[in-house]
C-alpha atoms as a PDB file:
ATOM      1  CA  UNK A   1      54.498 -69.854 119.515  1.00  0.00           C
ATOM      2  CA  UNK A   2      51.704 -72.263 118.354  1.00  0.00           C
ATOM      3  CA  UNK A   3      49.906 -72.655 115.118  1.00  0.00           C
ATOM      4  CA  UNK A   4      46.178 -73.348 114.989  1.00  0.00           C
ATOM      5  CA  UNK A   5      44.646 -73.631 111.455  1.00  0.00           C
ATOM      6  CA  UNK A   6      40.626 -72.250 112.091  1.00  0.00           C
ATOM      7  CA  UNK A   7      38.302 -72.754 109.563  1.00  0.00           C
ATOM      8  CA  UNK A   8      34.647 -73.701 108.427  1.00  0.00           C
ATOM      9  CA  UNK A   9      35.147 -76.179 105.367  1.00  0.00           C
ATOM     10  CA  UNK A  10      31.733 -77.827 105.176  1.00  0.00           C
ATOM     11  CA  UNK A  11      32.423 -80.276 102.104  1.00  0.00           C
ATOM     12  CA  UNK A  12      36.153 -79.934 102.310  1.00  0.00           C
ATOM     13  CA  UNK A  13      37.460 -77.600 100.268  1.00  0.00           C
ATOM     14  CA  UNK A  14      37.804 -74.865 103.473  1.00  0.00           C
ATOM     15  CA  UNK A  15      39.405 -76.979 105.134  1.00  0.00           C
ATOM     16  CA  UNK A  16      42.457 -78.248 102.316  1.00  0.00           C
ATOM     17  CA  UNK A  17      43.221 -74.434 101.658  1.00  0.00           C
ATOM     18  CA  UNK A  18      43.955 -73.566 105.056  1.00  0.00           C
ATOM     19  CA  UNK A  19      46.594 -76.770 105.423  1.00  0.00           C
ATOM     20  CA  UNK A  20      48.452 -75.852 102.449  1.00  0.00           C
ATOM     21  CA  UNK A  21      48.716 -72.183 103.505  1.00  0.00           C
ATOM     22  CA  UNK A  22      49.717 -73.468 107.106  1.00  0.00           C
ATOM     23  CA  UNK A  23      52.352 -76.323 104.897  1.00  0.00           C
ATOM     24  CA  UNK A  24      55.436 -73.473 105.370  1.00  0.00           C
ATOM     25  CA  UNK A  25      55.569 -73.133 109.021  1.00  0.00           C
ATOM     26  CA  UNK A  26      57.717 -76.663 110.229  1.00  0.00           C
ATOM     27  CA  UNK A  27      55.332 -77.501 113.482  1.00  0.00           C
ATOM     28  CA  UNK A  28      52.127 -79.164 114.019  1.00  0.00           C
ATOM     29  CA  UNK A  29      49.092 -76.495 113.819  1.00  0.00           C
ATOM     30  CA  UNK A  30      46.120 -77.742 115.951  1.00  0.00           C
ATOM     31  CA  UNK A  31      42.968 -77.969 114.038  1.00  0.00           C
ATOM     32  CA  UNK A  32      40.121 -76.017 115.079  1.00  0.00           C
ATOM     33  CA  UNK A  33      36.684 -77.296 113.400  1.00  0.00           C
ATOM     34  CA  UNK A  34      34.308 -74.335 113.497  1.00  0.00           C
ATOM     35  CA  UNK A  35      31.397 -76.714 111.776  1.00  0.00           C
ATOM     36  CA  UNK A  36      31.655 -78.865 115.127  1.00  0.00           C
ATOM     37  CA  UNK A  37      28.266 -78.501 116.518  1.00  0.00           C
ATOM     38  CA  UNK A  38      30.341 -79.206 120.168  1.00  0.00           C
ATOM     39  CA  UNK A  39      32.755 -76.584 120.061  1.00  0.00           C
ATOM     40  CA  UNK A  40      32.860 -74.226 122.585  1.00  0.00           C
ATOM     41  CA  UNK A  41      34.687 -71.473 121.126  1.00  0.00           C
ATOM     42  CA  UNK A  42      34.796 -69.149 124.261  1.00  0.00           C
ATOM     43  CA  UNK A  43      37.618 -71.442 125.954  1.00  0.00           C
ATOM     44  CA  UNK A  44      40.186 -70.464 123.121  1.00  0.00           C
ATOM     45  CA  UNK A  45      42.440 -67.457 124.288  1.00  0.00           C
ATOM     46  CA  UNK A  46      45.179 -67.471 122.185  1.00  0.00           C
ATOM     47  CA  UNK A  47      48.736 -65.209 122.442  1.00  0.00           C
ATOM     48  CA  UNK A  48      50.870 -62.243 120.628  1.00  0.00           C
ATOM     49  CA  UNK A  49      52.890 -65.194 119.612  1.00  0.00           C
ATOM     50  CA  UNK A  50      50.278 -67.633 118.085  1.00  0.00           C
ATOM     51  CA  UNK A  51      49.686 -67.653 114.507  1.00  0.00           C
ATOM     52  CA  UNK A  52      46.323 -68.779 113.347  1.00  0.00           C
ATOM     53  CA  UNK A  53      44.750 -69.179 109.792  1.00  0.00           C
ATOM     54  CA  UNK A  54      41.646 -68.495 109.468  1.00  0.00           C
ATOM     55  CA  UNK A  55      39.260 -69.827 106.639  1.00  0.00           C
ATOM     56  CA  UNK A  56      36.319 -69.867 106.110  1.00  0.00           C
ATOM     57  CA  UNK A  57      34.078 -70.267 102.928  1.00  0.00           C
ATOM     58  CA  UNK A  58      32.041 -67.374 100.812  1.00  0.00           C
ATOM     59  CA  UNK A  59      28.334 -67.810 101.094  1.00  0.00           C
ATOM     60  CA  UNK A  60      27.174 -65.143  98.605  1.00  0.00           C
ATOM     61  CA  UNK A  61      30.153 -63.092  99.178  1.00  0.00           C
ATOM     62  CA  UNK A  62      29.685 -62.766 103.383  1.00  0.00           C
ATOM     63  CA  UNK A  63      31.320 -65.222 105.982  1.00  0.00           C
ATOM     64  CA  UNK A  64      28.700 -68.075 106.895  1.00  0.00           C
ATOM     65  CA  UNK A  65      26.464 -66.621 109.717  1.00  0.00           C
ATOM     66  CA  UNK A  66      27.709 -69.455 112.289  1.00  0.00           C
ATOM     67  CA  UNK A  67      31.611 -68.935 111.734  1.00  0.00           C
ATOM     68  CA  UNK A  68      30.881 -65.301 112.149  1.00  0.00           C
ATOM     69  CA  UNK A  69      28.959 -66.224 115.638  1.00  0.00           C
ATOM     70  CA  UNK A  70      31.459 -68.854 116.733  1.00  0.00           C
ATOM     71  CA  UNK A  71      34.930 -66.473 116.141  1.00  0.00           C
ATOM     72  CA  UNK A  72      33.389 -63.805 117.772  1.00  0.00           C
ATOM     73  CA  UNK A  73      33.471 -65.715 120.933  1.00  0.00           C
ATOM     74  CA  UNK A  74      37.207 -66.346 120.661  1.00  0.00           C
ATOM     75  CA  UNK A  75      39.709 -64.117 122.241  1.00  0.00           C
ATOM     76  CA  UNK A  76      42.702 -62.986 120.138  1.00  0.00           C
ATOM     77  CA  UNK A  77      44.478 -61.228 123.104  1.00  0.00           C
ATOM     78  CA  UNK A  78      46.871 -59.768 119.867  1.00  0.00           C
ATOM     79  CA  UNK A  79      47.547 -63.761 117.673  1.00  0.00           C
ATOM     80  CA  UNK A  80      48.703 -63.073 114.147  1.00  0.00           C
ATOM     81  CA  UNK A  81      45.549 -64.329 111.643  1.00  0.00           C
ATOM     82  CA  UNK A  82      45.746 -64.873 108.205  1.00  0.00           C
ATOM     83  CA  UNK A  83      42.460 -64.460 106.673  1.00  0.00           C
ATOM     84  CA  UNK A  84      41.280 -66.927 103.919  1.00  0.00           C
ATOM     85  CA  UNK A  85      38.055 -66.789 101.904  1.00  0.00           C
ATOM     86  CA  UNK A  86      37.560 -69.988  99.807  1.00  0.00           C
ATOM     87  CA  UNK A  87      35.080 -69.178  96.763  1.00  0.00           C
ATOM     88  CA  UNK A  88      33.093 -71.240  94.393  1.00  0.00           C
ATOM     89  CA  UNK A  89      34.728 -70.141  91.278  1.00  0.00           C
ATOM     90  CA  UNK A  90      31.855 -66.929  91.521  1.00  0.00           C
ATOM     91  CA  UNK A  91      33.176 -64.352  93.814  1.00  0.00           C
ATOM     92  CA  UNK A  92      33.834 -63.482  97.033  1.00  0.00           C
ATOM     93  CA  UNK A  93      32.642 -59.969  97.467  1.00  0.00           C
ATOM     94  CA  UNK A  94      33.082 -58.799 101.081  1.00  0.00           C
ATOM     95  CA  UNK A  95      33.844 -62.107 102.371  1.00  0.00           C
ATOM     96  CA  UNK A  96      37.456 -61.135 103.383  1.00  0.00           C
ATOM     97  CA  UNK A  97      36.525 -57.452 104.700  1.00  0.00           C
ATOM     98  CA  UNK A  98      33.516 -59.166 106.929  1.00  0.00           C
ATOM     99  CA  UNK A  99      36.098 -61.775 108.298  1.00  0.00           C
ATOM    100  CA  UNK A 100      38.625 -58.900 109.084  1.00  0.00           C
ATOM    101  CA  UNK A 101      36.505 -56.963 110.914  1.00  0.00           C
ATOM    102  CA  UNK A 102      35.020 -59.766 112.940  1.00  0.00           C
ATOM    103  CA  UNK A 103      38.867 -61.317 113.682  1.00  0.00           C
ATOM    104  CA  UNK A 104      39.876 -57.361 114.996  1.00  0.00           C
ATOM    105  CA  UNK A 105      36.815 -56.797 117.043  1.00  0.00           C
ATOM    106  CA  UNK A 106      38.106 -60.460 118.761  1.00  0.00           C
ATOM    107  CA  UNK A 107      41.299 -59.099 119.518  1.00  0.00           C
ATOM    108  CA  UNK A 108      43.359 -60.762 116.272  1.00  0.00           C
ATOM    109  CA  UNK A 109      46.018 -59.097 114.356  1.00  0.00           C
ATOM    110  CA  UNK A 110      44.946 -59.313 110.728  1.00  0.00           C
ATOM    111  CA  UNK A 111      48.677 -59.190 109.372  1.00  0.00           C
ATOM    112  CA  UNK A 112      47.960 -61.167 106.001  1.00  0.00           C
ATOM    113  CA  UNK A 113      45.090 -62.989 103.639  1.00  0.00           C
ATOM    114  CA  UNK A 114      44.188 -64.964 100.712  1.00  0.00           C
ATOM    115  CA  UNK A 115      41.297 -65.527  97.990  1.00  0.00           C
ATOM    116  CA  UNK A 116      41.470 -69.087  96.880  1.00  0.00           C
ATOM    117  CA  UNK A 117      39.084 -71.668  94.776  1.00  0.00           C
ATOM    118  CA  UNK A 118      37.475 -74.704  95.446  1.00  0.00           C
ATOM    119  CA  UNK A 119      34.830 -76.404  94.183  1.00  0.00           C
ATOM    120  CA  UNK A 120      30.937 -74.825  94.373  1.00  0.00           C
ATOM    121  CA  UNK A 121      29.890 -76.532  97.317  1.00  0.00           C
ATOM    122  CA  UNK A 122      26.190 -76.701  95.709  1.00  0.00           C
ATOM    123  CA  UNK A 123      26.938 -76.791  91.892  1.00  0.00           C
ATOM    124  CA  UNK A 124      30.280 -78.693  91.584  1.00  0.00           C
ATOM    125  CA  UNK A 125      30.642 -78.348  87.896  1.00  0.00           C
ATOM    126  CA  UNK A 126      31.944 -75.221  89.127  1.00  0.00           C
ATOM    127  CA  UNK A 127      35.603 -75.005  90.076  1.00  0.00           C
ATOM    128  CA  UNK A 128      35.595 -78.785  89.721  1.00  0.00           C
ATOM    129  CA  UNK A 129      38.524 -80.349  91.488  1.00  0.00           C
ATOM    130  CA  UNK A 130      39.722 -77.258  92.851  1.00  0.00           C
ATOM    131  CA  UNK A 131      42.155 -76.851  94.373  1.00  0.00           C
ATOM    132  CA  UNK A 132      43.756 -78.775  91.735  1.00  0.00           C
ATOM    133  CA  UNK A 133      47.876 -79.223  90.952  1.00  0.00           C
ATOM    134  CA  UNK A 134      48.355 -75.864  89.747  1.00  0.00           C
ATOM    135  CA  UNK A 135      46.520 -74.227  92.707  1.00  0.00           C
ATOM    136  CA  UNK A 136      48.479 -76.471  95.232  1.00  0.00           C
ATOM    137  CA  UNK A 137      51.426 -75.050  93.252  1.00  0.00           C
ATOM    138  CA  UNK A 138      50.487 -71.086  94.008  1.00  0.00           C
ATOM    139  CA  UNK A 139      49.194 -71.460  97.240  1.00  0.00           C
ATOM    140  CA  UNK A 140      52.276 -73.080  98.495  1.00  0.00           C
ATOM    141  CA  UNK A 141      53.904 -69.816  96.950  1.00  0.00           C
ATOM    142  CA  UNK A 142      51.926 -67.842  99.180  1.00  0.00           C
ATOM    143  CA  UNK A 143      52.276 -69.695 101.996  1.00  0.00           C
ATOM    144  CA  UNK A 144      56.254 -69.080 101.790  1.00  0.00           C
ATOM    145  CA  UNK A 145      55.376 -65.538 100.973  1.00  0.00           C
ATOM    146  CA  UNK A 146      53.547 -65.288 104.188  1.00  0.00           C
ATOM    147  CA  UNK A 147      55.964 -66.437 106.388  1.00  0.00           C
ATOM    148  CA  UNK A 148      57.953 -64.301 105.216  1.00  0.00           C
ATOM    149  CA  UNK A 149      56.077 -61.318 105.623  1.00  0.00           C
ATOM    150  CA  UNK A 150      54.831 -61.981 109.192  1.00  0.00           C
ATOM    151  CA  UNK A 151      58.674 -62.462 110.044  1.00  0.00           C
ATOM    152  CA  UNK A 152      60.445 -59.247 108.305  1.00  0.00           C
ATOM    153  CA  UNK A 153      57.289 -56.876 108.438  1.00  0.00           C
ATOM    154  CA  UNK A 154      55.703 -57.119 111.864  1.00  0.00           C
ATOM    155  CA  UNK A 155      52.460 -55.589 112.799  1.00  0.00           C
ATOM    156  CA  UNK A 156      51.650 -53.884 109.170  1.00  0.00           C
ATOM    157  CA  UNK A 157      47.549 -54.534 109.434  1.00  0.00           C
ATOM    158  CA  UNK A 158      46.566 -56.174 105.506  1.00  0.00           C
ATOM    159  CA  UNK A 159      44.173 -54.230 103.383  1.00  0.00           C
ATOM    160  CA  UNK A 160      41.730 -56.199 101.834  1.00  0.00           C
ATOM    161  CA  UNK A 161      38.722 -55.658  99.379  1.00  0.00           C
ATOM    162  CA  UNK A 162      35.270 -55.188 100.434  1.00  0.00           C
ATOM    163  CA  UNK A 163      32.936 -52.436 101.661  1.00  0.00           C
ATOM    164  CA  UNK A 164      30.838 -51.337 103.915  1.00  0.00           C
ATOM    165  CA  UNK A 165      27.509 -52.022 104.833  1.00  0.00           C
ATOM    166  CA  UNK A 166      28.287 -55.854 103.493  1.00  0.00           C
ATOM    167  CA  UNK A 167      26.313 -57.322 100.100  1.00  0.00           C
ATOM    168  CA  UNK A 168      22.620 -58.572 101.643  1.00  0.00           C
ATOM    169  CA  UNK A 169      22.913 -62.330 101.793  1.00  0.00           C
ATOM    170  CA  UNK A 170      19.609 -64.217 102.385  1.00  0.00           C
ATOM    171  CA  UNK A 171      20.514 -67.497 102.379  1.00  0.00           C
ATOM    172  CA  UNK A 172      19.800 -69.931  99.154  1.00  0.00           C
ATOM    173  CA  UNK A 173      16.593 -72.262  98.381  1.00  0.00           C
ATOM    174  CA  UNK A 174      17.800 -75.450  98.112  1.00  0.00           C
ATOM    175  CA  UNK A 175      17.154 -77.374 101.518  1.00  0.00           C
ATOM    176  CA  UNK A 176      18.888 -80.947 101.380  1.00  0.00           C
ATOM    177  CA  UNK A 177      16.402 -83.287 101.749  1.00  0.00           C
ATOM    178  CA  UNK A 178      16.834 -87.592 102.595  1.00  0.00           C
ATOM    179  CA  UNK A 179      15.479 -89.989  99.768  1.00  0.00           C
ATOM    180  CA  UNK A 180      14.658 -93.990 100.370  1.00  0.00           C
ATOM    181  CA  UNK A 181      18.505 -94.769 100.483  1.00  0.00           C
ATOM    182  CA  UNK A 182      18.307 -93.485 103.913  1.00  0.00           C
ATOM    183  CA  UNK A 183      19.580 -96.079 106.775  1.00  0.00           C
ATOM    184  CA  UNK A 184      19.122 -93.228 109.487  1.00  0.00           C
ATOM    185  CA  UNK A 185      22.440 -93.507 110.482  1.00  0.00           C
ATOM    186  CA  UNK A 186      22.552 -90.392 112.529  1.00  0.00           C
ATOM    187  CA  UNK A 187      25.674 -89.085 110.581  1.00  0.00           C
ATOM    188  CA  UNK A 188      24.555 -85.940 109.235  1.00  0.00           C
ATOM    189  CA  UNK A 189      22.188 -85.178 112.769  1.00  0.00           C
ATOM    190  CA  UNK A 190      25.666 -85.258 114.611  1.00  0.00           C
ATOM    191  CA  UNK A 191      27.719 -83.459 111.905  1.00  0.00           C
ATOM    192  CA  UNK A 192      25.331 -80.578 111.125  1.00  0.00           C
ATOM    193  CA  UNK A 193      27.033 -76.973 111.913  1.00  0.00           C
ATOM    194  CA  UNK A 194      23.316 -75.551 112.974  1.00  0.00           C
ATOM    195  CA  UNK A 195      22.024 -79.222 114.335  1.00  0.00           C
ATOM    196  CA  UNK A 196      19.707 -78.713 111.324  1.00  0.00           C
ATOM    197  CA  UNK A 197      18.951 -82.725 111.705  1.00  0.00           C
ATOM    198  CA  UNK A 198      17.008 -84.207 114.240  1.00  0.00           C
ATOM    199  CA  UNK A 199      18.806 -86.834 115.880  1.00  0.00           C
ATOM    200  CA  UNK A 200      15.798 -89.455 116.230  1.00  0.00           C
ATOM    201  CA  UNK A 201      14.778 -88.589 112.892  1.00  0.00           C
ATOM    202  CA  UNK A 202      17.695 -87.820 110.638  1.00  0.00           C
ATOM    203  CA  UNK A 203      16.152 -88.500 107.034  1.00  0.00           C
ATOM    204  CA  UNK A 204      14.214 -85.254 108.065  1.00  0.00           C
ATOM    205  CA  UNK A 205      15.680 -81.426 108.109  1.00  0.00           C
ATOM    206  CA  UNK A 206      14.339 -78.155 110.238  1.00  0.00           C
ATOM    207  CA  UNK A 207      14.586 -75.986 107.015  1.00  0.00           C
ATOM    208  CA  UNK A 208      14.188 -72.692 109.113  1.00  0.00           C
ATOM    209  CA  UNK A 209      17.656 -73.602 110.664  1.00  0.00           C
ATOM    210  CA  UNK A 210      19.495 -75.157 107.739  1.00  0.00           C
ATOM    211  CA  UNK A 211      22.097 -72.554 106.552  1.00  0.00           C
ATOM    212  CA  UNK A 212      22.402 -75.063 103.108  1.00  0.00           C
ATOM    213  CA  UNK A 213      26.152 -75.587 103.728  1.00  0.00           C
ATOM    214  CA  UNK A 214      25.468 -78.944 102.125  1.00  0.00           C
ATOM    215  CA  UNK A 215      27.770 -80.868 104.986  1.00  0.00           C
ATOM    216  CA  UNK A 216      25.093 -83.601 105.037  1.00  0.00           C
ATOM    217  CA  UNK A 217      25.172 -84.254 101.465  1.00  0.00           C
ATOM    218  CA  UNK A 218      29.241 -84.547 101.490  1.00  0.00           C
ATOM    219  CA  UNK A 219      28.949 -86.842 104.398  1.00  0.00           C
ATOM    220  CA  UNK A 220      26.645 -88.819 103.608  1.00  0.00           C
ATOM    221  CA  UNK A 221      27.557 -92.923 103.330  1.00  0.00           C
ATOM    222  CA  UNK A 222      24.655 -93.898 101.282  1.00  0.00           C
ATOM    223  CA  UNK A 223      24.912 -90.560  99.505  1.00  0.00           C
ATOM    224  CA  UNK A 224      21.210 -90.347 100.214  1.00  0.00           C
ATOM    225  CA  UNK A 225      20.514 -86.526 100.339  1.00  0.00           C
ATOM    226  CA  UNK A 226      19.923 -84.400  98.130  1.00  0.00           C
ATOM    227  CA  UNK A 227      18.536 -80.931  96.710  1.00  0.00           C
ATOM    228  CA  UNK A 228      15.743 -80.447  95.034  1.00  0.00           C
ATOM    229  CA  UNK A 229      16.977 -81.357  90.809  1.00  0.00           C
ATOM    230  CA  UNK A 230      14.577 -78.526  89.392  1.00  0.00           C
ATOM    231  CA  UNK A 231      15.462 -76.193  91.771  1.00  0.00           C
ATOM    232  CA  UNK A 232      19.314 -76.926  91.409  1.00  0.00           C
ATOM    233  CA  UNK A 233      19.165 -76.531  87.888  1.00  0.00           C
ATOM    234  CA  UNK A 234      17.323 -73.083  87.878  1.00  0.00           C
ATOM    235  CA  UNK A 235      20.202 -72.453  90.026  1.00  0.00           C
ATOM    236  CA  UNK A 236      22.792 -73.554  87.582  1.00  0.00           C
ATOM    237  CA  UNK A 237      21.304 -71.713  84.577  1.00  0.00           C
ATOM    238  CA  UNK A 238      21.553 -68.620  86.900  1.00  0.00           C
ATOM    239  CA  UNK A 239      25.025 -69.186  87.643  1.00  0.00           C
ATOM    240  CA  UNK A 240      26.777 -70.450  84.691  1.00  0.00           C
ATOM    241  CA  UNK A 241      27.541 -66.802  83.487  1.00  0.00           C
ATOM    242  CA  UNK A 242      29.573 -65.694  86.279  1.00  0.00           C
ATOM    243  CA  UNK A 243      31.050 -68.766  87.008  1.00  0.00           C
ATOM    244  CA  UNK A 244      32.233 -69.391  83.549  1.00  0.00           C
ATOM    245  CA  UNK A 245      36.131 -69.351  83.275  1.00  0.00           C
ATOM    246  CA  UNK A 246      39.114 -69.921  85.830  1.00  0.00           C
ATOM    247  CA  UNK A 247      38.791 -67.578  88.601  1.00  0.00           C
ATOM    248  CA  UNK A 248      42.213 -66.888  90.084  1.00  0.00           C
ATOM    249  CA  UNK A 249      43.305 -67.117  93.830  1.00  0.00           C
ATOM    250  CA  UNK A 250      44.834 -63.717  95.295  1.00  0.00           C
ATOM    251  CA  UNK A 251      47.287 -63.278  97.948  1.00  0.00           C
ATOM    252  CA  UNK A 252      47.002 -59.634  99.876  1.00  0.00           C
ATOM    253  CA  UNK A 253      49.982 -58.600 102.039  1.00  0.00           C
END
């Protein structure tokens, strides 16, 4: 058996959940960075042994259009996937169905999944420091509960929420852009999921291919990019109403 941990965590928050959900089983997962602009997702063939967690964030309640493009190419040859859909304290709509179907049409068992917050990626007044202590706390429940259910219940396929045809998701308006603080380091070009950045001019940005997973702005050293203040406080005003409260993480089994 090996454990890979899968997952598309542009400013980090992906990327925690799926550790401490992978934190029960005692052996090294390998790490498999769908955001890597290098990957070449085609050479992973996995087993009926493996285990993989998958996670991946909700971008207006669908998986991100490059995860989606980049599992697809994977073969699951029958591994046991736990799904994972990390929200902004919003919702996360058919992010888990969408990520179900696309793991079973790659040949995954979808035996298990979660719901967990972190904070907004855009607007990170919401779900600020999440996953906090108390999260940790429950999500290391689940993980045990997991474990537990891929061992004693076998093959049992998880339902999760969701429909079908998926919520329309058309992307967002804010565009990070580079501001005099700039150095051109070339961070961001060589980081971007989409490469978004243009290497030999990084302070600029191909808007038509920027998915706004705001990678460059967590990155950043000179924290030098930015979106667009008026825009991201339209944004905000929009928001606040459904992201007003604690939203709760969900285990489905």
């Amino acid at each position: 058996m090996a454990m890979y941990e899968i997952y598309f965590s542009p400013t980090g928050g992906t990327k925690k959940v799926a550790e401490i959900i992978g934190a029960a089983w005692a052996c090294e997962a390998e790490m498999v960075d769908l955001m890597n602009p290098a990957l070449q997702p085609e050479q992973y063939a996995f087993s009926a042994d493996d285990i993989c967690i998958v996670a991946v964030p909700s971008f207006g309640g669908r998986v991100p259009v490059t995860a989606v493009e980049r599992l697809k190419k994977m073969a699951g040859n029958r591994a046991r996937a736990v799904l994972v859909a990390v929200y902004g304290n919003r919702e996360f709509e058919d992010t888990l169905m969408e990520l179900k179907d696309v793991l079973s049409e790659a040949g995954f068992r979808c035996l298990a999944a979660a719901a967990a917050v972190a904070e907004h990626s855009i607007i990170r007044k919401f779900g600020a420091g999440r996953p906090d202590e108390e999260d940790c706390r429950e999500l290391k429940e689940f993980s045990e509960r997991i474990k537990r259910h891929l061992e004693e219940n076998g093959d049992g396929e998880v339902s999760v929420p969701g429909g079908h045809p998926y919520r329309e998701y058309h992307g967002v308006p804010m565009k990070p852009k580079a501001d005099k603080d700039c150095i051109k380091c070339g961070k961001c070009a060589a980081e971007c999921p989409v490469q978004a950045i243009p290497k030999d001019n990084p302070s600029s940005l191909d808007k038509e291919r920027c998915i706004s997973c705001m990678h460059c702005i967590a990155i950043c050293p000179e924290q030098a990019r930015h979106n667009d203040k008026v825009v991201l406080f339209a944004a905000e005003q929009k928001m606040i109403k459904a992201c007003s409260g604690r939203k709760a993480n969900t285990l489905y089994l």
